[in-house]
N, C-alpha and C. Protein backbone atom coordinates (compact mmCIF):
# COMPACT_ATOMS: atom_id res chain seq x y z
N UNK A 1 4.46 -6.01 6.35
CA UNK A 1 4.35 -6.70 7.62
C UNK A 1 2.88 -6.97 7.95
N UNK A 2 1.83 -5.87 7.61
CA UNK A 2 0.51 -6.43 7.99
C UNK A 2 0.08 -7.46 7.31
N UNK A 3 0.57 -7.89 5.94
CA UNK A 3 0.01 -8.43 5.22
C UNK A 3 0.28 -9.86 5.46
N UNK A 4 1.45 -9.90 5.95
CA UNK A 4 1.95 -11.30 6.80
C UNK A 4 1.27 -11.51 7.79
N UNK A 5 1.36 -10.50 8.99
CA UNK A 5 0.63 -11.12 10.17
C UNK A 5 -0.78 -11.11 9.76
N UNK A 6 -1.41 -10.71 9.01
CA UNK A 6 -3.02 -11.26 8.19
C UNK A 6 -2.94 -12.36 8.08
N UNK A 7 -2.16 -12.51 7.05
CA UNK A 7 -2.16 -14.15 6.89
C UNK A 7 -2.12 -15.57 7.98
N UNK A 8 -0.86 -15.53 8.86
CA UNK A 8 -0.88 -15.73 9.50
C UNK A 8 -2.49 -16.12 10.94
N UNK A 9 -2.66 -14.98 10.76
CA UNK A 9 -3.91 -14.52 11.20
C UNK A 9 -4.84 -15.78 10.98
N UNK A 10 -5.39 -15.24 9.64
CA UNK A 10 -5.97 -16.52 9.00
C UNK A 10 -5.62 -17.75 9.30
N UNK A 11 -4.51 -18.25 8.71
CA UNK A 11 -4.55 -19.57 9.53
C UNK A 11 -4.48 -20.04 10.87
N UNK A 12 -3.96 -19.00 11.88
CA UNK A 12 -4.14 -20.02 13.11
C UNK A 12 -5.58 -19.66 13.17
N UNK A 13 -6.22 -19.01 12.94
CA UNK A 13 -7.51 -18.42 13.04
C UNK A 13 -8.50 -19.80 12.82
N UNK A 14 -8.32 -20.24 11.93
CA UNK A 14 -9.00 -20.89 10.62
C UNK A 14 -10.24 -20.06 10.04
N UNK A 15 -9.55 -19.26 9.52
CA UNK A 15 -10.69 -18.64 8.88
C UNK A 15 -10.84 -19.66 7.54
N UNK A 16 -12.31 -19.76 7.21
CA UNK A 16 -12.72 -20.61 5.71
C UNK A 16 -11.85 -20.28 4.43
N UNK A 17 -11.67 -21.57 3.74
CA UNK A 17 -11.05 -21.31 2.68
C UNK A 17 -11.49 -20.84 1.77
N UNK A 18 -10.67 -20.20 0.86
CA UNK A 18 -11.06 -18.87 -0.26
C UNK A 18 -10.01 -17.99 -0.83
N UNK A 19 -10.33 -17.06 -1.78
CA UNK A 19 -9.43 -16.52 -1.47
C UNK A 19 -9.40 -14.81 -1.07
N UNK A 20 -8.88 -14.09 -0.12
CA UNK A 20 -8.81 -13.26 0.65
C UNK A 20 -7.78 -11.98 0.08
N UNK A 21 -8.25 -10.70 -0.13
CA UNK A 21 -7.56 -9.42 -0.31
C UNK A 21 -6.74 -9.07 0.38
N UNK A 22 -5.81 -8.81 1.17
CA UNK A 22 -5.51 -7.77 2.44
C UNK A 22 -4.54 -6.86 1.78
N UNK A 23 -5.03 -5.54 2.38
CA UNK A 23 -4.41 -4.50 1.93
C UNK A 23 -4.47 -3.84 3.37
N UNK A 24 -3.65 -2.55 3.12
CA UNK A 24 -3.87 -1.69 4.41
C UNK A 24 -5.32 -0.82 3.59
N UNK A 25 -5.49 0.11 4.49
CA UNK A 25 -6.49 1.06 4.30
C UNK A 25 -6.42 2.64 3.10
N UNK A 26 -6.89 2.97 2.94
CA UNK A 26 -6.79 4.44 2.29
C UNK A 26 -6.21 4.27 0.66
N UNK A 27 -5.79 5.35 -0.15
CA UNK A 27 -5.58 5.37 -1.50
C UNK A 27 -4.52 6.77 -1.34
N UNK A 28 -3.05 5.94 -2.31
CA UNK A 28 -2.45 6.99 -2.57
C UNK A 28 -1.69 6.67 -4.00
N UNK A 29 -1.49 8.12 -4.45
CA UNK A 29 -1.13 7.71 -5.76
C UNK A 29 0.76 7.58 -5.96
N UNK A 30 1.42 7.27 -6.67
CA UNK A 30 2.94 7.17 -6.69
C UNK A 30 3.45 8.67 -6.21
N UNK A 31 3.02 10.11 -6.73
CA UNK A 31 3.53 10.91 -5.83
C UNK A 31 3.30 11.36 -4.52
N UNK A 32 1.93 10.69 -4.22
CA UNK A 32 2.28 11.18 -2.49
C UNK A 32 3.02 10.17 -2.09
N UNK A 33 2.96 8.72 -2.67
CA UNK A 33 4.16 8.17 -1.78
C UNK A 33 5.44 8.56 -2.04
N UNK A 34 5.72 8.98 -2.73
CA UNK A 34 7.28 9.09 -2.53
C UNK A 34 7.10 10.32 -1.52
N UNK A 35 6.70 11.02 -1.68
CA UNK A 35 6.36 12.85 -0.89
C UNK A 35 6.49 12.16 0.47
N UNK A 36 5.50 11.35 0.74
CA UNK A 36 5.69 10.76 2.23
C UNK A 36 6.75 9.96 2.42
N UNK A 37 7.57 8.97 1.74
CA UNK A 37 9.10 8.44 2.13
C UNK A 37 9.90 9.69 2.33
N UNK A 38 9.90 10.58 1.72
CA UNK A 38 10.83 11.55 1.46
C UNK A 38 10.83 11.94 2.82
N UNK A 39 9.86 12.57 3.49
CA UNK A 39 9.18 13.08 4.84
C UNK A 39 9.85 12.30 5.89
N UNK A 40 9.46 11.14 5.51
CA UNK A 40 9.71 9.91 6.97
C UNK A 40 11.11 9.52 6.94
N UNK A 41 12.27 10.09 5.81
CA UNK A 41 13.52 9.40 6.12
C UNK A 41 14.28 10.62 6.26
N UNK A 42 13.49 11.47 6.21
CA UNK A 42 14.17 12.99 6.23
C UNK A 42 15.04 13.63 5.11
N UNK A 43 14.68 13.27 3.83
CA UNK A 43 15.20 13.87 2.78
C UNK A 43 14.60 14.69 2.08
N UNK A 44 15.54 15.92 1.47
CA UNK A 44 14.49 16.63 0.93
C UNK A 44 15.48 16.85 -0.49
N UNK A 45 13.88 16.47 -1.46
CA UNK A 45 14.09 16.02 -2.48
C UNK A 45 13.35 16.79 -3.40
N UNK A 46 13.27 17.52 -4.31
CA UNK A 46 12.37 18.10 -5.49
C UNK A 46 11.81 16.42 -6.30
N UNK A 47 10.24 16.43 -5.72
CA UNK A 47 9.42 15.16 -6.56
C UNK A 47 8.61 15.93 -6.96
N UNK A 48 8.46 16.07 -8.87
CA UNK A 48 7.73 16.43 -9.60
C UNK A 48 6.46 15.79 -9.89
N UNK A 49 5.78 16.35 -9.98
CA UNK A 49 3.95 15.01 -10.61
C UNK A 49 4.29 15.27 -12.08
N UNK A 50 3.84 14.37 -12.40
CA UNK A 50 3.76 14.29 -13.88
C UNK A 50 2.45 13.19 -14.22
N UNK A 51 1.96 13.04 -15.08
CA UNK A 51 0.71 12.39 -15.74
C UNK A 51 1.68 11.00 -16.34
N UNK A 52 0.83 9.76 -16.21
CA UNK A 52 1.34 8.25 -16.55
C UNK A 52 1.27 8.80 -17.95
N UNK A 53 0.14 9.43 -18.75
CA UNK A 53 -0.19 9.22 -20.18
C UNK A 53 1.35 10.10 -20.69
N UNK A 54 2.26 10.09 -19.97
CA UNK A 54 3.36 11.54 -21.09
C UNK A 54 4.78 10.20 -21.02
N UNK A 55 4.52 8.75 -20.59
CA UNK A 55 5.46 7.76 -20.66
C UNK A 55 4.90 6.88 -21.06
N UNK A 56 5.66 6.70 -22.20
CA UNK A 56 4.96 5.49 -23.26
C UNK A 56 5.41 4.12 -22.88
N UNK A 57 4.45 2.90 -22.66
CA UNK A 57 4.50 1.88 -22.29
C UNK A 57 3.53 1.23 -23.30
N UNK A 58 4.08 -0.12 -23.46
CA UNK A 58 3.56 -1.10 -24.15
C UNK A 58 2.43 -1.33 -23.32
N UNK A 59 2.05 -2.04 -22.45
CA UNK A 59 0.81 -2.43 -21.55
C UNK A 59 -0.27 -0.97 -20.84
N UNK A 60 -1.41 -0.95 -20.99
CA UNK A 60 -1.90 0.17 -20.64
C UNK A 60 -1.78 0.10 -19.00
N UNK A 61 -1.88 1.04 -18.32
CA UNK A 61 -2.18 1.20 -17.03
C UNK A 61 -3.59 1.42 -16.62
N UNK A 62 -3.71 0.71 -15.51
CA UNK A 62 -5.41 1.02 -14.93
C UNK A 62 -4.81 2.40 -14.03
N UNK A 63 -5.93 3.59 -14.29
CA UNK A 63 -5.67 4.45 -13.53
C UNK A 63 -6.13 4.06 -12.47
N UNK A 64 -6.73 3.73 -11.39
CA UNK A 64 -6.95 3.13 -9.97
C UNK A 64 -6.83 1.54 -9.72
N UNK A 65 -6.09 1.42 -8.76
CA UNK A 65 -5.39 0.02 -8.67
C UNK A 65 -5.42 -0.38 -7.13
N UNK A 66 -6.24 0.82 -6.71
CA UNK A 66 -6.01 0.31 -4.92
C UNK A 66 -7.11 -0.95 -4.40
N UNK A 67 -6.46 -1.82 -3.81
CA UNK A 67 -7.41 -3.29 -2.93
C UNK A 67 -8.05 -2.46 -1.81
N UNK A 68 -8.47 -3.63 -1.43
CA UNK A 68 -9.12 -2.73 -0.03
C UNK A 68 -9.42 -4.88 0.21
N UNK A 69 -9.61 -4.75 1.90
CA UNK A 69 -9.60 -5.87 2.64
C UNK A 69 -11.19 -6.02 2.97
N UNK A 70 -12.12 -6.95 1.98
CA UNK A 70 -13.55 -6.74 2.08
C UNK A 70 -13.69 -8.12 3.33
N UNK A 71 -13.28 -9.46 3.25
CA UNK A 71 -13.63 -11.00 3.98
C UNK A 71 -12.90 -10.06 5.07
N UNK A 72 -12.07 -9.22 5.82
CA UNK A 72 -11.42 -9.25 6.75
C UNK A 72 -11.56 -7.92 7.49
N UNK A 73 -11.90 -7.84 8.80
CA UNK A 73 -11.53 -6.01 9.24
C UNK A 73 -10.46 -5.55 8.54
N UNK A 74 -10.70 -3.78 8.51
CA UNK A 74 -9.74 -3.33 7.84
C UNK A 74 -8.63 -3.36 8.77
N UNK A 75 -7.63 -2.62 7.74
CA UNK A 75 -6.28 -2.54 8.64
C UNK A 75 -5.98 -1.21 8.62
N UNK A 76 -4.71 -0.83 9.41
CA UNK A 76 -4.69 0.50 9.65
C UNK A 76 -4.43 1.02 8.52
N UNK A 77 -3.83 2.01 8.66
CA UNK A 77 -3.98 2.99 6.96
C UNK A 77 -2.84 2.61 6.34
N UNK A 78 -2.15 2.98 5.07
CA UNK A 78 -1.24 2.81 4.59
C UNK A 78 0.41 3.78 4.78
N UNK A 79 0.30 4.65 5.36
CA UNK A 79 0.77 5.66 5.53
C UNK A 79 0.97 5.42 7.34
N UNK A 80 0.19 4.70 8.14
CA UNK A 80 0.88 4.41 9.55
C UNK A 80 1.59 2.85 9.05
N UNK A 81 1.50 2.24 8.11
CA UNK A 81 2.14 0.97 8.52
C UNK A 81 3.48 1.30 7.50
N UNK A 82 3.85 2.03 6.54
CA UNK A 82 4.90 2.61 5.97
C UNK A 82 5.61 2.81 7.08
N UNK A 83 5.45 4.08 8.00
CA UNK A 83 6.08 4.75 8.23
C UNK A 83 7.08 3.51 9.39
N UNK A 84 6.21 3.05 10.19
CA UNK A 84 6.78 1.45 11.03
C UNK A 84 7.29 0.82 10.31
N UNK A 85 6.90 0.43 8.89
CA UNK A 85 7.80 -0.37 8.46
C UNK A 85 9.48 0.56 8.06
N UNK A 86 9.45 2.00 7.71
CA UNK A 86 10.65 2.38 7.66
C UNK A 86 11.72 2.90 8.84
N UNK A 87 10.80 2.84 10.06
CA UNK A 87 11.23 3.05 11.17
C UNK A 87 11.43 1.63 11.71
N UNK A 88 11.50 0.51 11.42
CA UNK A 88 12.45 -0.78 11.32
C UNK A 88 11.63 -1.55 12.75
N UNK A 89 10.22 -1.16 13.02
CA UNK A 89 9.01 -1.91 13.09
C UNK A 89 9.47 -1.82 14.99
């Protein structure tokens, strides 16, 4: 949803053309998010960590993959706009 009303944003805005990042804020890796869905829908679930390198995939993985919103203020964190978006906004 932030990433829409960004956009949005932008154009009635007119912000200059280009092209533009938007992300929310902060860095998390696949097990805290699930740890945090788990939390916010109230399930409790045994989520193990495990290392990407012990699942073999054809394409390598970049170990850090998080954007960040540099042309634009940031946005709130990733972990308050989850939780609104699973609490049905």
């Amino acid at each position: 949803m932030d990433v829409a009303d960004a956009t949005v944003k932008l154009v009635v805005q007119g912000y200059p053309y280009g092209i533009y990042h938007v992300a929310n804020s902060g860095c998390v890796n696949y097990y805290e998010f699930v740890q945090k869905i788990s939390s916010l829908v109230g399930v409790e679930a045994k989520v193990t960590k495990v290392k990407e390198k012990d699942f073999e995939t054809k394409a390598p993985n970049a170990l850090k993959t998080a954007m960040s919103s540099i042309k634009l203020p940031p946005l709130r964190t990733w972990d308050e706009a989850l939780e609104e978006y699973l609490r049905g906004r």
